[in-house]
Protein backbone atom coordinates (compact mmCIF):
# COMPACT_ATOMS: atom_id res chain seq x y z
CA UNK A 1 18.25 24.40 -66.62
CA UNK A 2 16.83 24.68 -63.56
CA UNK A 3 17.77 21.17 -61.74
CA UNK A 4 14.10 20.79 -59.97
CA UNK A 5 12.67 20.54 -62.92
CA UNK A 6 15.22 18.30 -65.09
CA UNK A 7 14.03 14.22 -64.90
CA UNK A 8 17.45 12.58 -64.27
CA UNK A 9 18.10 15.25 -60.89
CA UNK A 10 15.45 12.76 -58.94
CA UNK A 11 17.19 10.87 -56.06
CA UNK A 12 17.18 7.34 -56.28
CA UNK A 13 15.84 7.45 -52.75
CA UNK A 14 12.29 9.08 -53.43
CA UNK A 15 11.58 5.93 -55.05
CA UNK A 16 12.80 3.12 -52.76
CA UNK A 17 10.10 1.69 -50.71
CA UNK A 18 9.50 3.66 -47.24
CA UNK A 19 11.28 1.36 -44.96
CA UNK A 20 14.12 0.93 -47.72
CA UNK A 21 14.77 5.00 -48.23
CA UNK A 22 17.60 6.27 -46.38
CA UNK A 23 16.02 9.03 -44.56
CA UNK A 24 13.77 6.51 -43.12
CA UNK A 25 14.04 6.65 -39.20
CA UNK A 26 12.94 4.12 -36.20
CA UNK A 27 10.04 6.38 -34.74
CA UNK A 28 9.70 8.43 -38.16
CA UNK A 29 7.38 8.47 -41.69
CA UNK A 30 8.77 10.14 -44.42
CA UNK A 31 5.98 11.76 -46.89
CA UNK A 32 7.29 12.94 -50.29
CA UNK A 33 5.52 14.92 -52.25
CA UNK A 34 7.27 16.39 -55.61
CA UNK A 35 10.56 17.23 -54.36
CA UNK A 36 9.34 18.22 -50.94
CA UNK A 37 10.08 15.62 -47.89
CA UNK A 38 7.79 16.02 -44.85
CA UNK A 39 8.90 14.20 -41.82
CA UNK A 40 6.26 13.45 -39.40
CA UNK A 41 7.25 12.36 -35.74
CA UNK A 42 5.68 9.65 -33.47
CA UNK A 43 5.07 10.53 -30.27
CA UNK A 44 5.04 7.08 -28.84
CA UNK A 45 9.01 7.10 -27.96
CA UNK A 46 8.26 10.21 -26.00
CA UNK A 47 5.24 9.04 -24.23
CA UNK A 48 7.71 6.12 -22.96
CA UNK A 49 10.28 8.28 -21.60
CA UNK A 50 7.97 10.81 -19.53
CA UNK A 51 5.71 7.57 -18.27
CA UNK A 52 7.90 7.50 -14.84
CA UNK A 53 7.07 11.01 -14.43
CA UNK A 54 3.16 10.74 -15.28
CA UNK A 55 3.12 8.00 -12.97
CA UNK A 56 4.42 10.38 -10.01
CA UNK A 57 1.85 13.27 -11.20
CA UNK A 58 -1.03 10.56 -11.45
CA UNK A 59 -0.09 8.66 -8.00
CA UNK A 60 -2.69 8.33 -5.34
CA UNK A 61 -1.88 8.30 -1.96
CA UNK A 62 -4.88 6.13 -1.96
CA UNK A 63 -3.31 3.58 -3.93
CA UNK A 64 -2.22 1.27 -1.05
CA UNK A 65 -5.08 0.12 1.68
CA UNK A 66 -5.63 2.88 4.36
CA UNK A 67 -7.09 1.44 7.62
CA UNK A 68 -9.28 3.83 9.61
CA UNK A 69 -9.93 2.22 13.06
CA UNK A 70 -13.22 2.81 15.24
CA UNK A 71 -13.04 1.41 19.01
CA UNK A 72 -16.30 -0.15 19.61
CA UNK A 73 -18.33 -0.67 23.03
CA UNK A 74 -17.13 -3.88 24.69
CA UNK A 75 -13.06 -2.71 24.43
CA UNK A 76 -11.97 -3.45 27.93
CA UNK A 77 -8.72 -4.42 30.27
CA UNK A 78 -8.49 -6.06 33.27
CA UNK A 79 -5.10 -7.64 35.35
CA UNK A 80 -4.56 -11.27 35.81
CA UNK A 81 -2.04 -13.05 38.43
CA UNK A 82 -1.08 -16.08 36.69
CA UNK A 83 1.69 -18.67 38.33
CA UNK A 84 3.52 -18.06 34.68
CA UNK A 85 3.02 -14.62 35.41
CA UNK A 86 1.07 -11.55 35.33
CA UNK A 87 -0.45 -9.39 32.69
CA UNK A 88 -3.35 -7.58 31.37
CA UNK A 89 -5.98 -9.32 29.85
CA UNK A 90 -7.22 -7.32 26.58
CA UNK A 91 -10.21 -7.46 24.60
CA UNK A 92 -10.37 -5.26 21.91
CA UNK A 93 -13.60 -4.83 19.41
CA UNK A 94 -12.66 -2.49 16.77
CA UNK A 95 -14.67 -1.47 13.35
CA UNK A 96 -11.69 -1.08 10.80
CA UNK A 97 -12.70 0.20 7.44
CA UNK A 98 -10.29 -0.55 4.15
CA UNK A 99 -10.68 3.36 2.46
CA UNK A 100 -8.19 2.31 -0.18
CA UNK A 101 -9.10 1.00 -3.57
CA UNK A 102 -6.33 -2.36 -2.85
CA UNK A 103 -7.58 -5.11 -1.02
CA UNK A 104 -5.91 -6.20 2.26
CA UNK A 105 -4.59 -9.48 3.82
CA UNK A 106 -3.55 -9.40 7.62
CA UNK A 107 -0.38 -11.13 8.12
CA UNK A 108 0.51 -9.88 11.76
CA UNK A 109 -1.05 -8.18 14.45
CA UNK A 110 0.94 -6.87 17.28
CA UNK A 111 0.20 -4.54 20.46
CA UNK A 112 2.42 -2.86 22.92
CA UNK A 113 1.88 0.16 25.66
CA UNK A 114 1.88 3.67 24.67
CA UNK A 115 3.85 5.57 27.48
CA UNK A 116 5.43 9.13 28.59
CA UNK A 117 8.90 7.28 27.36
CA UNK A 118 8.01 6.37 24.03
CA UNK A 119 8.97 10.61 23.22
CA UNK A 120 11.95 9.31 24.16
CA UNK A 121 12.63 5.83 22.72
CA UNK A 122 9.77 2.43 22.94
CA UNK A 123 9.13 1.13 26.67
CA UNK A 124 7.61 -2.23 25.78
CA UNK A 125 8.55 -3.98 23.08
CA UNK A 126 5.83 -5.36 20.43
CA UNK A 127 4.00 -8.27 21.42
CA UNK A 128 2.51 -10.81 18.82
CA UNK A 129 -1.46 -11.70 19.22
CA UNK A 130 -2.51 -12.94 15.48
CA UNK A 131 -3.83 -16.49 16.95
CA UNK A 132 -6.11 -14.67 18.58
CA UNK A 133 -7.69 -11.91 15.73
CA UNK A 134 -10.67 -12.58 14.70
CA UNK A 135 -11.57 -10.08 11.00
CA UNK A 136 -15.33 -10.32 9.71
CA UNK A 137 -15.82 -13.68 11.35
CA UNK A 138 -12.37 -14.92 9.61
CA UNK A 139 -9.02 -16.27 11.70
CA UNK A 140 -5.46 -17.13 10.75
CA UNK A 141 -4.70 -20.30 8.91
CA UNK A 142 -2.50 -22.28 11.58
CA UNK A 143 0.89 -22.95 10.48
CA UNK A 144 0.54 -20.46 7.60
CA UNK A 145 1.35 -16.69 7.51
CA UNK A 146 -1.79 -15.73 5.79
CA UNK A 147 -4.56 -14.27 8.04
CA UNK A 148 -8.19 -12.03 7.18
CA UNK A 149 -8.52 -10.37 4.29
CA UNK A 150 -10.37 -7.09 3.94
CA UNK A 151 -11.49 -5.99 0.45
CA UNK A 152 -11.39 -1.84 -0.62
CA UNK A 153 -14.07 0.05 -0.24
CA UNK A 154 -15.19 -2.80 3.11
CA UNK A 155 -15.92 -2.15 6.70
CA UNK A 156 -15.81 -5.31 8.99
CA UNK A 157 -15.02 -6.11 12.97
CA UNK A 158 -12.03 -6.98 14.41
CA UNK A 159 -12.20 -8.58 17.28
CA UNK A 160 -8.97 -9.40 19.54
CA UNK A 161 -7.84 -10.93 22.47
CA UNK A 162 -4.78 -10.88 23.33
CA UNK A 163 -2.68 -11.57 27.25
CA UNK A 164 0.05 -8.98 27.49
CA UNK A 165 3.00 -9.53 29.79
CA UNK A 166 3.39 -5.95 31.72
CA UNK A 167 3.19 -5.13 35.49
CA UNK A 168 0.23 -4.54 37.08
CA UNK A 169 -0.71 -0.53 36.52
CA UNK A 170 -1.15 1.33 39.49
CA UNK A 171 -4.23 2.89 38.55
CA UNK A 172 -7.27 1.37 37.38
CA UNK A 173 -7.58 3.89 34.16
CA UNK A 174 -7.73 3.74 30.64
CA UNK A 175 -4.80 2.62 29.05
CA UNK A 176 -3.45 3.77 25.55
CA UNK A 177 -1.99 0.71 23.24
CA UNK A 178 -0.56 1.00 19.83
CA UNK A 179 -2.01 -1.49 17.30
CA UNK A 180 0.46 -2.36 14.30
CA UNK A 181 -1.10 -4.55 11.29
CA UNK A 182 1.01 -5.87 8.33
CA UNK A 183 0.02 -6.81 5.48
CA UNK A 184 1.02 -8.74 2.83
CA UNK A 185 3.17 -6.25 1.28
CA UNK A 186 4.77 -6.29 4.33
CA UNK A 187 3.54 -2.35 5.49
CA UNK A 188 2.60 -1.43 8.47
CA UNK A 189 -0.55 0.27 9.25
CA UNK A 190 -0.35 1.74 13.00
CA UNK A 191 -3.67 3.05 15.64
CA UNK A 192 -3.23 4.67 18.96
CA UNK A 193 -6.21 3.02 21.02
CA UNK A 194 -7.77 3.71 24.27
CA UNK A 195 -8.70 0.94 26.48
CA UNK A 196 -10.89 1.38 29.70
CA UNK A 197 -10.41 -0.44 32.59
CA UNK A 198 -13.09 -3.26 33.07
């Protein structure tokens, strides 16, 4: 006699529960029908294991805030003799726009020159100025390292002024400055200015 068809050949497993039967598999269903299993997988284990890499085909460079600086009219330099010492006296009036979709919070602004010798290795060394930045009317919290915030999508003026200790230039030119912010995530976002001479 053909064994499909006798009553006693049924497996004791076809008629344990689901989660009892021991074919039963995390991440599988089991489906019987007559003497026919169909095993039907989840994808959701899957899913989990390529999620790193949809997250690297998905990323947006846009992800993080991207400042796009705008020198305004009113950016200016002049040289002052102190009896602490000279240095150039700096006001800078800047339109920065946040084209990121993450919001920004300054936590430190700092300047230095932009010379022939930075091809070769930095001249001046970075000089602090946050007491003095001024972002869409906001300032620094004294005492605590939490400055402006700029939302995404914004546009606001930055307004700084800032006395940096360097020699007197020989020229009365422009002068080229680099302008490092960081944020709160601790990156840096870095603009090559131009600064005429008052």
């Amino acid at each position: 006699m053909d064994p499909r068809y006798h009553e006693e050949a049924t497996p004791q497993s076809a008629l344990l529960p689901l989660a009892a039967s021991p074919i039963y598999r995390h991440g599988q269903s089991t489906v019987a029908r007559g003497w026919e299993a169909r095993v039907s997988t989840d994808p959701t284990p899957w899913l989990r294991a390529i999620e790193p890499v949809l997250k690297l085909i998905t990323w947006r460079p846009n992800a993080k805030p991207h400042l796009v600086f705008i020198e305004q009219p009113g950016c200016w330099w002049t040289y002052l003799d102190l009896p602490s010492g000279g240095g150039l006296q700096l006001h800078l009036l800047l339109q920065v726009t946040n084209d990121g979709i993450a919001g920004l919070i300054v936590s430190r602004v700092q300047i230095r020159r932009a010379r022939w010798g930075d091809y070769v290795g930095p001249i001046d060394p970075w000089q602090d100025c946050m007491p003095f930045v001024e972002l869409a009317g906001q300032r620094p919290i004294p005492g605590v390292d939490l400055g402006p915030s700029l939302p995404s999508r914004n546009a606001a003026v930055m307004r700084i002024v800032h006395h940096h200790k360097a020699e007197r230039p020989k020229l009365n030119e422009p002068l080229e400055f680099f302008l490092k912010i960081t944020d709160q995530h601790r990156r840096f976002h870095i603009a090559r200015l131009k600064v005429p001479a008052r």
